[in-house]
N, C-alpha and C. Protein backbone atom coordinates (compact mmCIF):
# COMPACT_ATOMS: atom_id res chain seq x y z
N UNK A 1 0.82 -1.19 0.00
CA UNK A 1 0.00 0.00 0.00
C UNK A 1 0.87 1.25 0.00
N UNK A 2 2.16 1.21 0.83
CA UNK A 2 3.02 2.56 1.14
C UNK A 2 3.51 2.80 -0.46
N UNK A 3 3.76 1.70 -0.92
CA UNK A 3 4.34 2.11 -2.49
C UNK A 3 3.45 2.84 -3.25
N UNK A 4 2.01 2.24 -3.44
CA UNK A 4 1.34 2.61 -4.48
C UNK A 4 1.07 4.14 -3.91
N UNK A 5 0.85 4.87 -2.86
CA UNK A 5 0.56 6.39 -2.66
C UNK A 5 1.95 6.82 -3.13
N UNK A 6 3.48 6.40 -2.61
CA UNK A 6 4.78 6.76 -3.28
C UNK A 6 4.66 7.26 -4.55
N UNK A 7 4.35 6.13 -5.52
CA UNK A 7 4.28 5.73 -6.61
C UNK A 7 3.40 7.22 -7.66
N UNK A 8 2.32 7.06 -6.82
CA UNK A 8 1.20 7.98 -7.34
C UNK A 8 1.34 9.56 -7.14
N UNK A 9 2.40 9.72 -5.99
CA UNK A 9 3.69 11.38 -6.13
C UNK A 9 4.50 11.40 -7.34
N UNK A 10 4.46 11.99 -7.70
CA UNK A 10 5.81 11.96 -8.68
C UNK A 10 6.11 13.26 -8.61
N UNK A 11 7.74 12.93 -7.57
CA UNK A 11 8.16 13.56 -6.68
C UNK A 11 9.85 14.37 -7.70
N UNK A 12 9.76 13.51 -8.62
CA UNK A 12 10.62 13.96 -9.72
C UNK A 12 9.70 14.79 -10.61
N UNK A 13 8.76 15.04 -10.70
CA UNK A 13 8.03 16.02 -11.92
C UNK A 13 8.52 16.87 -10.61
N UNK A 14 7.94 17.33 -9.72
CA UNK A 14 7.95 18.31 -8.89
C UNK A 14 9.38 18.82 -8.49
N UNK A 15 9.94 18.49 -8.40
CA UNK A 15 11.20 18.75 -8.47
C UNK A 15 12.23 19.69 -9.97
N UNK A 16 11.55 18.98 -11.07
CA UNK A 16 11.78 19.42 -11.95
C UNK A 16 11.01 20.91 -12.68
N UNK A 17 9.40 20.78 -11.74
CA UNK A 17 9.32 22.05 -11.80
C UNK A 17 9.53 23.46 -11.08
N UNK A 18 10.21 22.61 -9.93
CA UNK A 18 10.81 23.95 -9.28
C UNK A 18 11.87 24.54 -9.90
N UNK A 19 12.41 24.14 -10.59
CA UNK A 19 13.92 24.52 -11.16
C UNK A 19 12.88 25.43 -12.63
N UNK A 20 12.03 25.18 -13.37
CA UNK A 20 11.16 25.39 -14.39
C UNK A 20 10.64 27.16 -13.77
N UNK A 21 9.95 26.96 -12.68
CA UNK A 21 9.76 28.46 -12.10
C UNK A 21 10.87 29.14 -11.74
N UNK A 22 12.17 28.64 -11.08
CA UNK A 22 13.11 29.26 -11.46
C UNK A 22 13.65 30.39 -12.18
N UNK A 23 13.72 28.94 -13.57
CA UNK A 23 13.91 29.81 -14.82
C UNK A 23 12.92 31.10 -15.11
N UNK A 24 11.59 30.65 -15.05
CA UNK A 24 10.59 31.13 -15.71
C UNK A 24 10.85 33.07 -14.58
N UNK A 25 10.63 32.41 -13.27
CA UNK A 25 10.34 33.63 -12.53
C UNK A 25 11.80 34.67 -12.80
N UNK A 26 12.80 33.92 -13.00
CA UNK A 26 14.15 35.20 -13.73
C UNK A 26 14.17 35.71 -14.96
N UNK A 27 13.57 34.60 -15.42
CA UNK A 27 13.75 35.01 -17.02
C UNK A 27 15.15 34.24 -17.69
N UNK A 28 15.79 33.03 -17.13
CA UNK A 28 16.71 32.38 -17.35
C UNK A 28 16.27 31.88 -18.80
N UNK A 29 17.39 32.45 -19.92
CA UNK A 29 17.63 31.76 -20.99
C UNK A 29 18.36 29.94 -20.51
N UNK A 30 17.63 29.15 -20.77
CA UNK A 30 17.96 27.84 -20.69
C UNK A 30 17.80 26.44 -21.39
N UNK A 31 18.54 25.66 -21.28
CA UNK A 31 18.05 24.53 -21.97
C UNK A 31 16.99 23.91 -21.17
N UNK A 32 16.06 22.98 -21.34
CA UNK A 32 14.98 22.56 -20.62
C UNK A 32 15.80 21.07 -20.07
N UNK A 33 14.89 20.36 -19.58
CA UNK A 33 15.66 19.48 -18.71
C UNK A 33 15.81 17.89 -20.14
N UNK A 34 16.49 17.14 -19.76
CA UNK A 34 16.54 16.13 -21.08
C UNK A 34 16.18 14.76 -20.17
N UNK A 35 16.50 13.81 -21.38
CA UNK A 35 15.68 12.44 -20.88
C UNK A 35 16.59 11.91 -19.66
N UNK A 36 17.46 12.67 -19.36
CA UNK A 36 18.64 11.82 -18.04
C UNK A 36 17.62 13.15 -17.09
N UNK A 37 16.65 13.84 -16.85
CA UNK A 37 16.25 14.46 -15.90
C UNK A 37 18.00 16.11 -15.61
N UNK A 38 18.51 16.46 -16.51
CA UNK A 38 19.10 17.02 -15.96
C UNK A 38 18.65 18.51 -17.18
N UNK A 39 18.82 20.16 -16.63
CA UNK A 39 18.85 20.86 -17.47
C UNK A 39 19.64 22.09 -17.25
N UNK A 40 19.68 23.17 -17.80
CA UNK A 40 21.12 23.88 -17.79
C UNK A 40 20.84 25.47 -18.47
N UNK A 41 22.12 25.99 -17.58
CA UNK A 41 21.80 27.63 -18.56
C UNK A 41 23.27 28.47 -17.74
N UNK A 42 23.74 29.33 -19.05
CA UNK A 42 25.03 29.83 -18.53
C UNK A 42 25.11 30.87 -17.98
N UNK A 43 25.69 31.10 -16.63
CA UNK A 43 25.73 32.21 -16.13
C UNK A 43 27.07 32.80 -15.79
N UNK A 44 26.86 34.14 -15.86
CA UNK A 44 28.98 35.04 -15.58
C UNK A 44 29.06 34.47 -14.39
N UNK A 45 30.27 34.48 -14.32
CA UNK A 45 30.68 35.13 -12.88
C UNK A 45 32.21 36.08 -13.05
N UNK A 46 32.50 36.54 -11.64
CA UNK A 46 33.70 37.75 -11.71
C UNK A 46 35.21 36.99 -11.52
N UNK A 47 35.45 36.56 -12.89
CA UNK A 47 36.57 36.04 -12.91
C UNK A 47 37.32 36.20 -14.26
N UNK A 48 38.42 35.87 -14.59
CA UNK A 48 38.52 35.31 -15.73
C UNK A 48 38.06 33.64 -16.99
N UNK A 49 37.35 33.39 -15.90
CA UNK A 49 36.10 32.31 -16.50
C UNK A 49 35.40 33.14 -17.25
N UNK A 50 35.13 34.54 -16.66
CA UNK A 50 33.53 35.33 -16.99
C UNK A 50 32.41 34.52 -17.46
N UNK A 51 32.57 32.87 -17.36
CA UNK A 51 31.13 32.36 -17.27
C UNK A 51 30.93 30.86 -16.57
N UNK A 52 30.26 30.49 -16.34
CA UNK A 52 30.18 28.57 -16.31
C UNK A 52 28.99 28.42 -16.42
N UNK A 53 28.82 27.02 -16.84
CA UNK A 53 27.49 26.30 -17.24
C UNK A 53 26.67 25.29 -16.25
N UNK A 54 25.72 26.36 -15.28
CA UNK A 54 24.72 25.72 -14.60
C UNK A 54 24.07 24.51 -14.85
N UNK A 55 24.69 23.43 -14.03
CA UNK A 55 23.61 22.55 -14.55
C UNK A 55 22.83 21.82 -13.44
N UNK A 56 21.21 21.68 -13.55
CA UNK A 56 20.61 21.40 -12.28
C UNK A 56 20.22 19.88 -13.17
N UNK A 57 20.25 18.90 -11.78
CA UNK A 57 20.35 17.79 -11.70
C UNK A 57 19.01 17.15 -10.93
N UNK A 58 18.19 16.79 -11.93
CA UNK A 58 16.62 16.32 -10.89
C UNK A 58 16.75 15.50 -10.32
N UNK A 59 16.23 14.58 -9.08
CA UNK A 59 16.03 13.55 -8.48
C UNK A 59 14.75 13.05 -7.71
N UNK A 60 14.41 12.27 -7.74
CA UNK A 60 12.84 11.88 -6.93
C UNK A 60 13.02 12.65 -5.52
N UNK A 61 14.27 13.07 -4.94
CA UNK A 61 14.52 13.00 -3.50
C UNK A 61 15.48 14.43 -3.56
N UNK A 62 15.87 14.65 -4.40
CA UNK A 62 17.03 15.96 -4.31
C UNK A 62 17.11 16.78 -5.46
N UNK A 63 17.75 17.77 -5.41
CA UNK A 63 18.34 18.74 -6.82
C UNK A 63 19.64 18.92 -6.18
N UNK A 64 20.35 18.81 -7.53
CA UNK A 64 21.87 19.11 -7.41
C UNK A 64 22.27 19.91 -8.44
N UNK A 65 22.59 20.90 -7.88
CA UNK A 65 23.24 22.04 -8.70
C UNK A 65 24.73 22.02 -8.98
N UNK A 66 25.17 21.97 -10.27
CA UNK A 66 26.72 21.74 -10.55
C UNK A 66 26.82 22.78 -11.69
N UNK A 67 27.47 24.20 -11.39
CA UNK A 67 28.56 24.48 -11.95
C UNK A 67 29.68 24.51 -12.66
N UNK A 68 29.51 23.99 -14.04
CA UNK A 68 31.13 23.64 -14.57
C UNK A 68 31.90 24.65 -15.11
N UNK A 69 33.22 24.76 -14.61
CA UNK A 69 33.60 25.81 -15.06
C UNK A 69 34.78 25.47 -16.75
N UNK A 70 34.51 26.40 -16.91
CA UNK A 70 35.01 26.44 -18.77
C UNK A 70 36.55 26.03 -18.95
N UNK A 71 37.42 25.36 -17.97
CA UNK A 71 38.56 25.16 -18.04
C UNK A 71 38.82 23.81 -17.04
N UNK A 72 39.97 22.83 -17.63
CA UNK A 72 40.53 22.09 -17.30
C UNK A 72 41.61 21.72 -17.16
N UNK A 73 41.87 21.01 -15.83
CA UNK A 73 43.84 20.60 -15.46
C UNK A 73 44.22 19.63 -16.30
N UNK A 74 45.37 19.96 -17.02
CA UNK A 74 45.75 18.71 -17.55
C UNK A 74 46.59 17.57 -16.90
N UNK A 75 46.68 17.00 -17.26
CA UNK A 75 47.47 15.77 -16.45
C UNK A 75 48.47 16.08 -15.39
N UNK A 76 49.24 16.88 -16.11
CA UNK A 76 50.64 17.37 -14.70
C UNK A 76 50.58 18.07 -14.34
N UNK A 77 49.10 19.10 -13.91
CA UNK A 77 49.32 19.81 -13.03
C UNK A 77 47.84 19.67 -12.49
N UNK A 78 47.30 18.22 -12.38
CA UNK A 78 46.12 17.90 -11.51
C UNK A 78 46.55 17.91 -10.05
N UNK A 79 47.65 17.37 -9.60
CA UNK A 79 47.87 17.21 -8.12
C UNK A 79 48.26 18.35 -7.50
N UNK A 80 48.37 19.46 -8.33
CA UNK A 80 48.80 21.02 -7.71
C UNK A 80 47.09 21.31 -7.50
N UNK A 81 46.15 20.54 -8.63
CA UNK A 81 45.17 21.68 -9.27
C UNK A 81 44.23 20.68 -7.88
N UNK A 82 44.28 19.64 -7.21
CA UNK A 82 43.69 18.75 -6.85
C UNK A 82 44.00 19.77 -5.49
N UNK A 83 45.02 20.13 -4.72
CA UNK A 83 45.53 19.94 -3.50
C UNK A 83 45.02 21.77 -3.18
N UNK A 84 44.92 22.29 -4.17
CA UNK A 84 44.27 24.08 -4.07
C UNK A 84 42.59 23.54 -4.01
N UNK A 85 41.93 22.73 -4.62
CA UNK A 85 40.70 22.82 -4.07
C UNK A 85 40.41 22.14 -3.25
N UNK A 86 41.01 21.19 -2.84
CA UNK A 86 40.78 20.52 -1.30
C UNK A 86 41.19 21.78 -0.09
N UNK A 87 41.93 22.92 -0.54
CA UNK A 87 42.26 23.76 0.57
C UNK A 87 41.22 24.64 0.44
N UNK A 88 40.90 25.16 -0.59
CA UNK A 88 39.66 26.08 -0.76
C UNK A 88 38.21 25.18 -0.19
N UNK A 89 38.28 23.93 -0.47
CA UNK A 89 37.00 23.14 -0.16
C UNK A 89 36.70 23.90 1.74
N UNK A 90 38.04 23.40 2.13
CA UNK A 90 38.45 23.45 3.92
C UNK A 90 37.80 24.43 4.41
N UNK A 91 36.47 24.37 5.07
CA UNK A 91 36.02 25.49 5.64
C UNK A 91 34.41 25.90 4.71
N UNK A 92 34.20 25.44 3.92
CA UNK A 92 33.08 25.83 3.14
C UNK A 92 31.98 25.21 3.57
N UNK A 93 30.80 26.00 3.64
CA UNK A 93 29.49 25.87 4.94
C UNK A 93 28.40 25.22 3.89
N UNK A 94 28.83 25.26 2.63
CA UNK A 94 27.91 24.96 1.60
C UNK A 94 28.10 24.82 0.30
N UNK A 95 27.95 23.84 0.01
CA UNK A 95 28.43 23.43 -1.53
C UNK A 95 29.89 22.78 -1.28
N UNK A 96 30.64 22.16 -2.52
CA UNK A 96 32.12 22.58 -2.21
C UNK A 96 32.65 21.89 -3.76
N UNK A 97 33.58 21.78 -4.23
CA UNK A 97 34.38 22.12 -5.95
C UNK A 97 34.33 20.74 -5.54
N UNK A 98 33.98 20.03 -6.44
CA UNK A 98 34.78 18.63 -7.23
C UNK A 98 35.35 18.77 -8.30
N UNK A 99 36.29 17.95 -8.48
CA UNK A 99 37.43 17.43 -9.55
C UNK A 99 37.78 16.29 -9.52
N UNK A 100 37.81 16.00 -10.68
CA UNK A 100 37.59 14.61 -11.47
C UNK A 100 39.11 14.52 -11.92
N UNK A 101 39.72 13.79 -11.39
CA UNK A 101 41.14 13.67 -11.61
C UNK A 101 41.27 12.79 -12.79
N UNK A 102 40.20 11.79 -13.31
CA UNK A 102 40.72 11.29 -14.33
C UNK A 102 40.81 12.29 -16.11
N UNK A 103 39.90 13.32 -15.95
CA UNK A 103 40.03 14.22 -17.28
C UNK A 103 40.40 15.78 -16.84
N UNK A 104 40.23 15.84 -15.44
CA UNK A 104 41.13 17.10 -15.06
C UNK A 104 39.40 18.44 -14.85
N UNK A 105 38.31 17.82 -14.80
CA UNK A 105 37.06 18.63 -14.85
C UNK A 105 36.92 19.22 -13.45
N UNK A 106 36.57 20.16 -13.52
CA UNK A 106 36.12 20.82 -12.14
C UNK A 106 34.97 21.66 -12.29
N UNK A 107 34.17 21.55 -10.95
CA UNK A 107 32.87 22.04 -11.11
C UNK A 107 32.34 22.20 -9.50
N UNK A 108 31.59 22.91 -9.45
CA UNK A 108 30.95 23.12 -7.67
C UNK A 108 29.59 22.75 -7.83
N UNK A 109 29.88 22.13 -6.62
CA UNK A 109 28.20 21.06 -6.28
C UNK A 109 27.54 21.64 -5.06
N UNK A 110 26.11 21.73 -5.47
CA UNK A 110 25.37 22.70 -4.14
C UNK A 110 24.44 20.92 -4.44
N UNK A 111 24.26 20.67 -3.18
CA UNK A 111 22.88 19.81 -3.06
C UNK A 111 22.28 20.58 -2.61
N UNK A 112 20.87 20.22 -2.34
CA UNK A 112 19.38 20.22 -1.99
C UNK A 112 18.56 19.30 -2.04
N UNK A 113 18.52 18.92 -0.63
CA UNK A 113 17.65 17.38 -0.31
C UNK A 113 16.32 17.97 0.04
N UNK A 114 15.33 17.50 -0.64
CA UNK A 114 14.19 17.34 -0.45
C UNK A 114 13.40 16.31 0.25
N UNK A 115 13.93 15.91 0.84
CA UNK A 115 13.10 15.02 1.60
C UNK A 115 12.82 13.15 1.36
N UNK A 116 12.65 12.56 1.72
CA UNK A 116 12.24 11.53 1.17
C UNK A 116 10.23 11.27 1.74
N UNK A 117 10.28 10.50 3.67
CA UNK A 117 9.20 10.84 4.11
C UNK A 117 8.36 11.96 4.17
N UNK A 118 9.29 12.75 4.45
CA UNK A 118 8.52 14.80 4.46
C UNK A 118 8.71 15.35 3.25
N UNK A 119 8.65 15.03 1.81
CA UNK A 119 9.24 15.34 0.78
C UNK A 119 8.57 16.72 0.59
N UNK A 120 9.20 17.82 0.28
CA UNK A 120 8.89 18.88 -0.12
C UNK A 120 9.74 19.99 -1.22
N UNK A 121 9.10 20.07 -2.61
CA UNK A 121 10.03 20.58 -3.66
C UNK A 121 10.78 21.65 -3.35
N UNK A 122 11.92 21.99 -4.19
CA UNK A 122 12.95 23.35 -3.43
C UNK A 122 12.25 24.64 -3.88
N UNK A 123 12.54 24.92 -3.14
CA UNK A 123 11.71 26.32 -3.11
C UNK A 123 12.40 26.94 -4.11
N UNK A 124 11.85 28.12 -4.70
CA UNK A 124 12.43 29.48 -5.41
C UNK A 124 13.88 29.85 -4.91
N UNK A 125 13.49 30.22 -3.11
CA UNK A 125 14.86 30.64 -2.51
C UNK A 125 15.64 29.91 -2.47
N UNK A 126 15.64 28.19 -2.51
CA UNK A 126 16.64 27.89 -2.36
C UNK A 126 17.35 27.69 -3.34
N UNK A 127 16.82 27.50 -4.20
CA UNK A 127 17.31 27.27 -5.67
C UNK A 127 18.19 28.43 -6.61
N UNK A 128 17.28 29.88 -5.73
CA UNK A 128 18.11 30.66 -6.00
C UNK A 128 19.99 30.82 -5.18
N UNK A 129 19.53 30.69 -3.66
CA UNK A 129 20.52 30.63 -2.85
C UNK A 129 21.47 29.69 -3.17
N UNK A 130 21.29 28.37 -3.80
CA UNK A 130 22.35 27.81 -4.35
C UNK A 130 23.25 27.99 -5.47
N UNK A 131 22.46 28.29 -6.99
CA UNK A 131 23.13 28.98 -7.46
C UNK A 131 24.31 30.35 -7.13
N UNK A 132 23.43 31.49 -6.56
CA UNK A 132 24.52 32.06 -5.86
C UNK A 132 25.83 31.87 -4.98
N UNK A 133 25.52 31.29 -4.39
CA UNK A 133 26.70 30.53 -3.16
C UNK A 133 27.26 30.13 -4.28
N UNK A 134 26.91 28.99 -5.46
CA UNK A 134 27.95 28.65 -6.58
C UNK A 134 28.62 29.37 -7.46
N UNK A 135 27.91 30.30 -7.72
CA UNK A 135 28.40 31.17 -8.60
C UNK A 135 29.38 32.10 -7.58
N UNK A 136 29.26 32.71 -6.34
CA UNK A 136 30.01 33.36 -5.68
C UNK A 136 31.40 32.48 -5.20
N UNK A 137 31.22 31.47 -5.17
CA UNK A 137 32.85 30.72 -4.63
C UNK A 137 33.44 30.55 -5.96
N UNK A 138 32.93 30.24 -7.27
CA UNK A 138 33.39 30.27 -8.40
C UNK A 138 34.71 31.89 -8.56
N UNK A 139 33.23 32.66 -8.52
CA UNK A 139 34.50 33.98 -8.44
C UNK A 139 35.22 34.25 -7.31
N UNK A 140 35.23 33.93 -6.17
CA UNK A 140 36.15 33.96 -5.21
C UNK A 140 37.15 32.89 -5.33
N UNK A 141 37.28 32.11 -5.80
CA UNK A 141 38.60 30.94 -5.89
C UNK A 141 38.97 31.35 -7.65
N UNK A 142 38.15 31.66 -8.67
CA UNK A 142 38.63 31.44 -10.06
C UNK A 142 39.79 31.74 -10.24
N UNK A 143 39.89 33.03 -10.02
CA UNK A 143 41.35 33.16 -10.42
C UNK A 143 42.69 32.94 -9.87
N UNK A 144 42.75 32.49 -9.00
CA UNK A 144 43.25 32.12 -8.27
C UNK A 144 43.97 30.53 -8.71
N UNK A 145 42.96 30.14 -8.95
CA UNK A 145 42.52 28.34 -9.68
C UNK A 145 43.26 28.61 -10.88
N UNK A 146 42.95 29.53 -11.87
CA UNK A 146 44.04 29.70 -13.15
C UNK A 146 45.06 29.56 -12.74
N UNK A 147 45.72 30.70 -11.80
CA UNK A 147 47.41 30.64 -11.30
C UNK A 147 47.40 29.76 -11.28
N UNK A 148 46.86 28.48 -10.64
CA UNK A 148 47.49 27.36 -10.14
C UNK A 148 47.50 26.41 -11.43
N UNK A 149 47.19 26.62 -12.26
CA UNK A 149 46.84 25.57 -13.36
C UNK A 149 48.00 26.04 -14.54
N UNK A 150 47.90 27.45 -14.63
CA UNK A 150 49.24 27.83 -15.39
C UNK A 150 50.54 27.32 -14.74
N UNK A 151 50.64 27.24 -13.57
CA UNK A 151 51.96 27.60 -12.64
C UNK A 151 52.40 28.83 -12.25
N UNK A 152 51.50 29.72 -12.22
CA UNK A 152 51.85 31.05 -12.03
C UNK A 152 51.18 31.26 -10.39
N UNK A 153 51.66 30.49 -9.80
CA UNK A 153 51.21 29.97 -8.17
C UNK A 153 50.99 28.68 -7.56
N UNK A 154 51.51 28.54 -6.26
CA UNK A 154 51.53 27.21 -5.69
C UNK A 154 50.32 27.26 -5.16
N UNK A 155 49.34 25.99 -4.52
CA UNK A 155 48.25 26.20 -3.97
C UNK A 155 48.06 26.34 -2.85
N UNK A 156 48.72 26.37 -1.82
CA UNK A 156 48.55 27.34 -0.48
C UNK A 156 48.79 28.68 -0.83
N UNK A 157 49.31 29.28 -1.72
CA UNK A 157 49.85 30.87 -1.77
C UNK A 157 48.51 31.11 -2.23
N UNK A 158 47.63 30.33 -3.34
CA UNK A 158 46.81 30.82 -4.17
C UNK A 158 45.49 30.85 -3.32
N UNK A 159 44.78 29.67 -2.85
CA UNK A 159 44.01 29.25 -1.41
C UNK A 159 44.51 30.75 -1.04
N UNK A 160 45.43 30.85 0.23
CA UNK A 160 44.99 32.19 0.93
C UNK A 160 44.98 33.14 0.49
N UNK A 161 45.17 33.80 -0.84
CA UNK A 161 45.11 34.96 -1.56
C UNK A 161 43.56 35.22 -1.70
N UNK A 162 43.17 34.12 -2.24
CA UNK A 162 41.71 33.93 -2.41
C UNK A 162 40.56 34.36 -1.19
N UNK A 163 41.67 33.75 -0.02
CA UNK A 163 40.51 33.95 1.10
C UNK A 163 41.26 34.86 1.59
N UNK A 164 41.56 36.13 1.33
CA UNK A 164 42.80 36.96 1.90
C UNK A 164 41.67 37.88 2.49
N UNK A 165 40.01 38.05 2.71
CA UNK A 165 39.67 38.96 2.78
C UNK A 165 38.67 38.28 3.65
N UNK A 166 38.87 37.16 4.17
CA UNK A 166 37.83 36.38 4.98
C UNK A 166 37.54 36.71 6.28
């Protein structure tokens, strides 16, 4: 019986249309969501990125907001590029950068759990509040993250430069 009322939520449409008012209530130019449930739209931020590609991630139970930013470590300088966002991660109240050491990708992940028993879709605010928080650590570490990827900085020098104003 607990399944079939489960069953009869569909707790993934709802989910997917919170991210839909989102868009709609900003006016977000976006792609709509695709058959893997995920959809997307590019926003600046204050860096020399000047952009990355939002991408919200539906789930029966969560939204995950990931950030990718427009640049990647290449092979020999992943463990410099690896060891600056584990220091920038250190201390972050929300969200925090993954990197994918096997192609060198980096991107910031905000969850938002919705619930499973108490399920309730993400609100406007939070959806907005995550993006922001993503988009704001994006430009607070970006450039910083270049130095380290050029070699034009080690990643503790670059880490506290970044947070030089914390």
């Amino acid at each position: 019986m607990e399944n079939s009322v489960e069953e009869k939520r569909d707790t993934l449409a709802q989910v997917r249309a919170a991210v839909e008012n989102f868009f709609e209530r900003d006016e977000i130019k976006h792609e709509s969501f695709d058959e893997r449930n995920v959809a997307s739209a590019i926003f600046g931020v204050e860096s020399k990125f000047g952009h990355v590609t939002v991408f919200f991630h539906a789930y029966k139970d969560k939204l995950i907001i990931k950030s990718m930013l427009p640049i990647s470590a290449e092979e020999d300088d992943r463990a410099k590029v690896g060891e600056f966002l584990h220091r920038a991660n250190y201390g972050l109240m929300i969200g925090n950068f993954d990197f994918d050491y096997r192609d060198g990708e980096i991107s910031y992940r905000v969850p938002i759990f919705c619930g499973r028993d108490e399920f309730a879709p993400p609100t406007y605010e939070q959806i907005d509040f995550a993006v922001i928080i993503s988009l704001m650590m994006i430009s607070k570490y970006g450039n910083s993250l270049i130095k380290v990827i050029f070699g034009l900085a080690e990643p503790e020098d670059a880490a506290e430069a970044a947070e030089v104003d914390d």
